[in-house]
C-alpha atoms as a PDB file:
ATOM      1  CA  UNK A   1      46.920 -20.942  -7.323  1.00  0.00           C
ATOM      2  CA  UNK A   2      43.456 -19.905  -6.431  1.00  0.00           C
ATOM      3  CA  UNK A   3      42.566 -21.685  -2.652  1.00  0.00           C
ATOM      4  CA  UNK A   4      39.047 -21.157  -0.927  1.00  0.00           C
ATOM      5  CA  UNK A   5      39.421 -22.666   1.967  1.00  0.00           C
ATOM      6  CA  UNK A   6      35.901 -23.156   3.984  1.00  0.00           C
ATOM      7  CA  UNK A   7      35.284 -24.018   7.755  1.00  0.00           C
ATOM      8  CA  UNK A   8      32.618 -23.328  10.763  1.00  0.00           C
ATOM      9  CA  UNK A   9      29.709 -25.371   9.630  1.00  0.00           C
ATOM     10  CA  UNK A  10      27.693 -27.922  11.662  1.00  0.00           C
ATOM     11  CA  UNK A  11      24.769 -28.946  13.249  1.00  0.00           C
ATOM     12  CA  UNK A  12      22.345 -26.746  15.036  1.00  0.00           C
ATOM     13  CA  UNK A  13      18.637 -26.538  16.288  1.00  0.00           C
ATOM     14  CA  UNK A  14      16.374 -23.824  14.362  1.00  0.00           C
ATOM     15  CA  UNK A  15      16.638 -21.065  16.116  1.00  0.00           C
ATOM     16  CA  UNK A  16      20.641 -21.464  16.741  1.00  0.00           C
ATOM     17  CA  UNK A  17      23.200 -19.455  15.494  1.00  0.00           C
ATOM     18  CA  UNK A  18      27.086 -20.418  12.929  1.00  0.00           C
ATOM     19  CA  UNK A  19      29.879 -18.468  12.252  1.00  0.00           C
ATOM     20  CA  UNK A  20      31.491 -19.993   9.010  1.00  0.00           C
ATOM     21  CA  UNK A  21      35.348 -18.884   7.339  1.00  0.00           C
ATOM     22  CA  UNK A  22      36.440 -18.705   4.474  1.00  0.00           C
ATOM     23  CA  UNK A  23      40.619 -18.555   4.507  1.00  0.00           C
ATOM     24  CA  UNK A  24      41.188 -17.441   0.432  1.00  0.00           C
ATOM     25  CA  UNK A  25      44.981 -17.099  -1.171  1.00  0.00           C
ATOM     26  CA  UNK A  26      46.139 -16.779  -4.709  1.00  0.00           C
ATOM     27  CA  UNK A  27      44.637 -13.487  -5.948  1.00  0.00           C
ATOM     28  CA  UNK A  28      44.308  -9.715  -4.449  1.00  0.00           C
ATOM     29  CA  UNK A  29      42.062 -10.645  -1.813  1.00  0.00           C
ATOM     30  CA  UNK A  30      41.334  -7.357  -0.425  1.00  0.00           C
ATOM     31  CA  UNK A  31      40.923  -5.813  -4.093  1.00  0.00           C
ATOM     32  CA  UNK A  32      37.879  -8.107  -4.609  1.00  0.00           C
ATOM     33  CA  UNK A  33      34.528  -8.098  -3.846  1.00  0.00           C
ATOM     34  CA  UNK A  34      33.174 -11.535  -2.424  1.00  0.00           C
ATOM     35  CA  UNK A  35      29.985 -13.574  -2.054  1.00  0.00           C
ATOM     36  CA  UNK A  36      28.929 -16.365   0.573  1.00  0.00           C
ATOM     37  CA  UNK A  37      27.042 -18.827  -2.077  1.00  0.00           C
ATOM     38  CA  UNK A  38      25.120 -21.776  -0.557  1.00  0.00           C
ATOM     39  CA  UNK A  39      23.525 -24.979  -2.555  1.00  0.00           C
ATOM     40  CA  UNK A  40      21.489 -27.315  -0.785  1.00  0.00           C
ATOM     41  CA  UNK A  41      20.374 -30.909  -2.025  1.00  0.00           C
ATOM     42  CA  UNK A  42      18.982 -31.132  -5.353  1.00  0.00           C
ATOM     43  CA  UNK A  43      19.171 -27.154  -5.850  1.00  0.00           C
ATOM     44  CA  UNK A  44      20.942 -25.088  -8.013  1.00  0.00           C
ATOM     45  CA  UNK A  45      24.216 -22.745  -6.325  1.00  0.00           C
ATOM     46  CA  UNK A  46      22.325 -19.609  -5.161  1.00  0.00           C
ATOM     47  CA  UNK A  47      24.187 -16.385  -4.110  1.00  0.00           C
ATOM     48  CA  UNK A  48      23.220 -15.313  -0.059  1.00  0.00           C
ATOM     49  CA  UNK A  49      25.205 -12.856   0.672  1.00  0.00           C
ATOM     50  CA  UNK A  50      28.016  -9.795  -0.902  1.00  0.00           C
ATOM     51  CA  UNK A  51      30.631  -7.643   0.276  1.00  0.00           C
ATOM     52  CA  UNK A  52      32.579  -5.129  -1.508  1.00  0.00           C
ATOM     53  CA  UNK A  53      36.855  -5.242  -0.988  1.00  0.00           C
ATOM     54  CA  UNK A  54      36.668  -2.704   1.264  1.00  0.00           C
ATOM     55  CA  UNK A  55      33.573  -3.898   3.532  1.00  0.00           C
ATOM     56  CA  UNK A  56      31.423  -0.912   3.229  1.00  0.00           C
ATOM     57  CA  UNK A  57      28.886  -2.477   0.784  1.00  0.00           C
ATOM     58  CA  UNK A  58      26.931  -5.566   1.439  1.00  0.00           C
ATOM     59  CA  UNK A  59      24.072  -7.506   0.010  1.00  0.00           C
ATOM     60  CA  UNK A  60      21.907  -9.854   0.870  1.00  0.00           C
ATOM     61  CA  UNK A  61      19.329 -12.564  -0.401  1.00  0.00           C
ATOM     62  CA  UNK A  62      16.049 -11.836   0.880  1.00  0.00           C
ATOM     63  CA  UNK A  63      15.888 -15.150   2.550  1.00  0.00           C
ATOM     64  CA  UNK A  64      18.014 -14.246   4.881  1.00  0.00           C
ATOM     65  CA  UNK A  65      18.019 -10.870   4.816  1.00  0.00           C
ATOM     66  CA  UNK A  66      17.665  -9.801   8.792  1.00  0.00           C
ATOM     67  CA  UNK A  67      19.469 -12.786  10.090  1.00  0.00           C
ATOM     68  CA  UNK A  68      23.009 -13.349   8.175  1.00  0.00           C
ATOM     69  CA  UNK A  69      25.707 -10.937   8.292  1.00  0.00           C
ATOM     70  CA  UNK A  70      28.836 -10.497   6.355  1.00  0.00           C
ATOM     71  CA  UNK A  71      32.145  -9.423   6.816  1.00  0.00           C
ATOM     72  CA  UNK A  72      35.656  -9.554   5.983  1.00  0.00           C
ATOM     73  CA  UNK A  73      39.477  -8.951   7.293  1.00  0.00           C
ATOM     74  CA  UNK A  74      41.967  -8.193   4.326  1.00  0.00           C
ATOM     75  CA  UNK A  75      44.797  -8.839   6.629  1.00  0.00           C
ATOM     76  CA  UNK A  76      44.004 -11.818   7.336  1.00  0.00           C
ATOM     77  CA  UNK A  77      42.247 -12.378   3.922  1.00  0.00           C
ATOM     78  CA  UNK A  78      39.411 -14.464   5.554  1.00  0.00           C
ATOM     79  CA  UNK A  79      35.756 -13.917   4.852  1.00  0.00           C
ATOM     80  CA  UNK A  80      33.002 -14.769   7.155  1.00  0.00           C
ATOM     81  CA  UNK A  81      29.119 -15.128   7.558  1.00  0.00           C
ATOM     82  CA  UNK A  82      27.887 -14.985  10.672  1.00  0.00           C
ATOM     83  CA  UNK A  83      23.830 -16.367  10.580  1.00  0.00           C
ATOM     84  CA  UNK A  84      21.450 -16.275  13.359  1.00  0.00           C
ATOM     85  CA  UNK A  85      18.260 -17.388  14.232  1.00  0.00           C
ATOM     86  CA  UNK A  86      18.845 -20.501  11.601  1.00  0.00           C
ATOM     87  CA  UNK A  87      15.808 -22.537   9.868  1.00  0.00           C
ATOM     88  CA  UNK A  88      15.389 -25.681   8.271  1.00  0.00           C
ATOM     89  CA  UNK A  89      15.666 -24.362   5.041  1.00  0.00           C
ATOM     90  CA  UNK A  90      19.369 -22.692   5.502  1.00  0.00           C
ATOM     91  CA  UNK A  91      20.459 -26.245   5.241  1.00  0.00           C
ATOM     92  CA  UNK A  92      23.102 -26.509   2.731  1.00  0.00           C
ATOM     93  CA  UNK A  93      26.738 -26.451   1.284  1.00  0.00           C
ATOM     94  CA  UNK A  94      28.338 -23.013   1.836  1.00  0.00           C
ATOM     95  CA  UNK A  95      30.782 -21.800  -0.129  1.00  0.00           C
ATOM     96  CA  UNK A  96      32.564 -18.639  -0.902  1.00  0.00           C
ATOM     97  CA  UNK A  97      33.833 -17.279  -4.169  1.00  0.00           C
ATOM     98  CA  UNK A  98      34.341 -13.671  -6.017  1.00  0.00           C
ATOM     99  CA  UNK A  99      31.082 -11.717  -6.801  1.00  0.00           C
ATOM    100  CA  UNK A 100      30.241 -12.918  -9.987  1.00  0.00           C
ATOM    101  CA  UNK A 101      26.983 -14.112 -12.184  1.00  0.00           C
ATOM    102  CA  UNK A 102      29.109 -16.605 -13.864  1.00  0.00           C
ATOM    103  CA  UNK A 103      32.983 -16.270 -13.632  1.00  0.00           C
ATOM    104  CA  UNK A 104      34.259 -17.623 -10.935  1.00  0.00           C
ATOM    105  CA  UNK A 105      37.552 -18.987  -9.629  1.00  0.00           C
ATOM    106  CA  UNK A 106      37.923 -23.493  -8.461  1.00  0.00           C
ATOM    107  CA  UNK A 107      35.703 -23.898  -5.926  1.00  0.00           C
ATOM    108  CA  UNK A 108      36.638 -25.022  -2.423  1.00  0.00           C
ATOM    109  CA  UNK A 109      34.677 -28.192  -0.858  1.00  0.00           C
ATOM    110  CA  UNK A 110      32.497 -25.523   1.367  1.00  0.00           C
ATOM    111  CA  UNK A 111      31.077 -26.137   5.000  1.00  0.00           C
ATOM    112  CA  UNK A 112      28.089 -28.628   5.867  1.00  0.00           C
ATOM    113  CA  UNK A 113      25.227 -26.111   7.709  1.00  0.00           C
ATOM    114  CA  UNK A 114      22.814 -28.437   8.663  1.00  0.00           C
ATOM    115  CA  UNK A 115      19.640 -27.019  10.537  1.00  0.00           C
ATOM    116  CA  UNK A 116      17.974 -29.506  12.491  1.00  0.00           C
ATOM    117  CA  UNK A 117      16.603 -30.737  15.921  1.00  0.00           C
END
């Protein structure tokens, strides 16, 4: 089955910088565009970040447009989302999923970010 398997969160001072995984099985990983997706306390799931299968297209949320980058290795079908220069308000859940408005596959229990001194 379907297994999003998320790691690489923690706690760090604004300013500081994360490298979170996500380890996916069960489907063609590297036929499938992906998204970072992050929900924080009392917010709704918001999408932060996009990458096509093949890596050449990304997107980002304009919150952390500048600071967050994505990436991916199909061989090794693992995600990742590198942020830097990390604020308050990046606290949150992260979790990763297909690129989708509202068809998804189970999600995985995602990686604690917490930005804080």
């Amino acid at each position: 089955q379907v297994q999003f398997v998320e790691s690489g969160g923690g706690l760090v001072q604004p300013g500081g910088s994360l490298n979170v995984s996500c380890a996916a099985s069960g489907f063609d990983f590297s036929n499938t565009g992906l998204s970072w997706y992050r929900q924080a306390p009392e917010e709704e799931r918001e999408r932060v970040a996009t990458i096509s299968k093949r890596g050449g297209i990304t997107w980002y949320a304009d919150s952390v447009k500048g600071r967050f980058t994505i990436s991916r290795d199909n061989a090794k079908t693992t995600m990742y989302l590198q942020m830097n220069s990390l604020k308050p308000e990046d606290t949150a859940i992260y979790y990763c999923n297909v690129a989708s408005d509202n068809n998804y596959f189970t999600w995985g229990q995602g990686t604690q970010v917490t930005v804080s001194h």
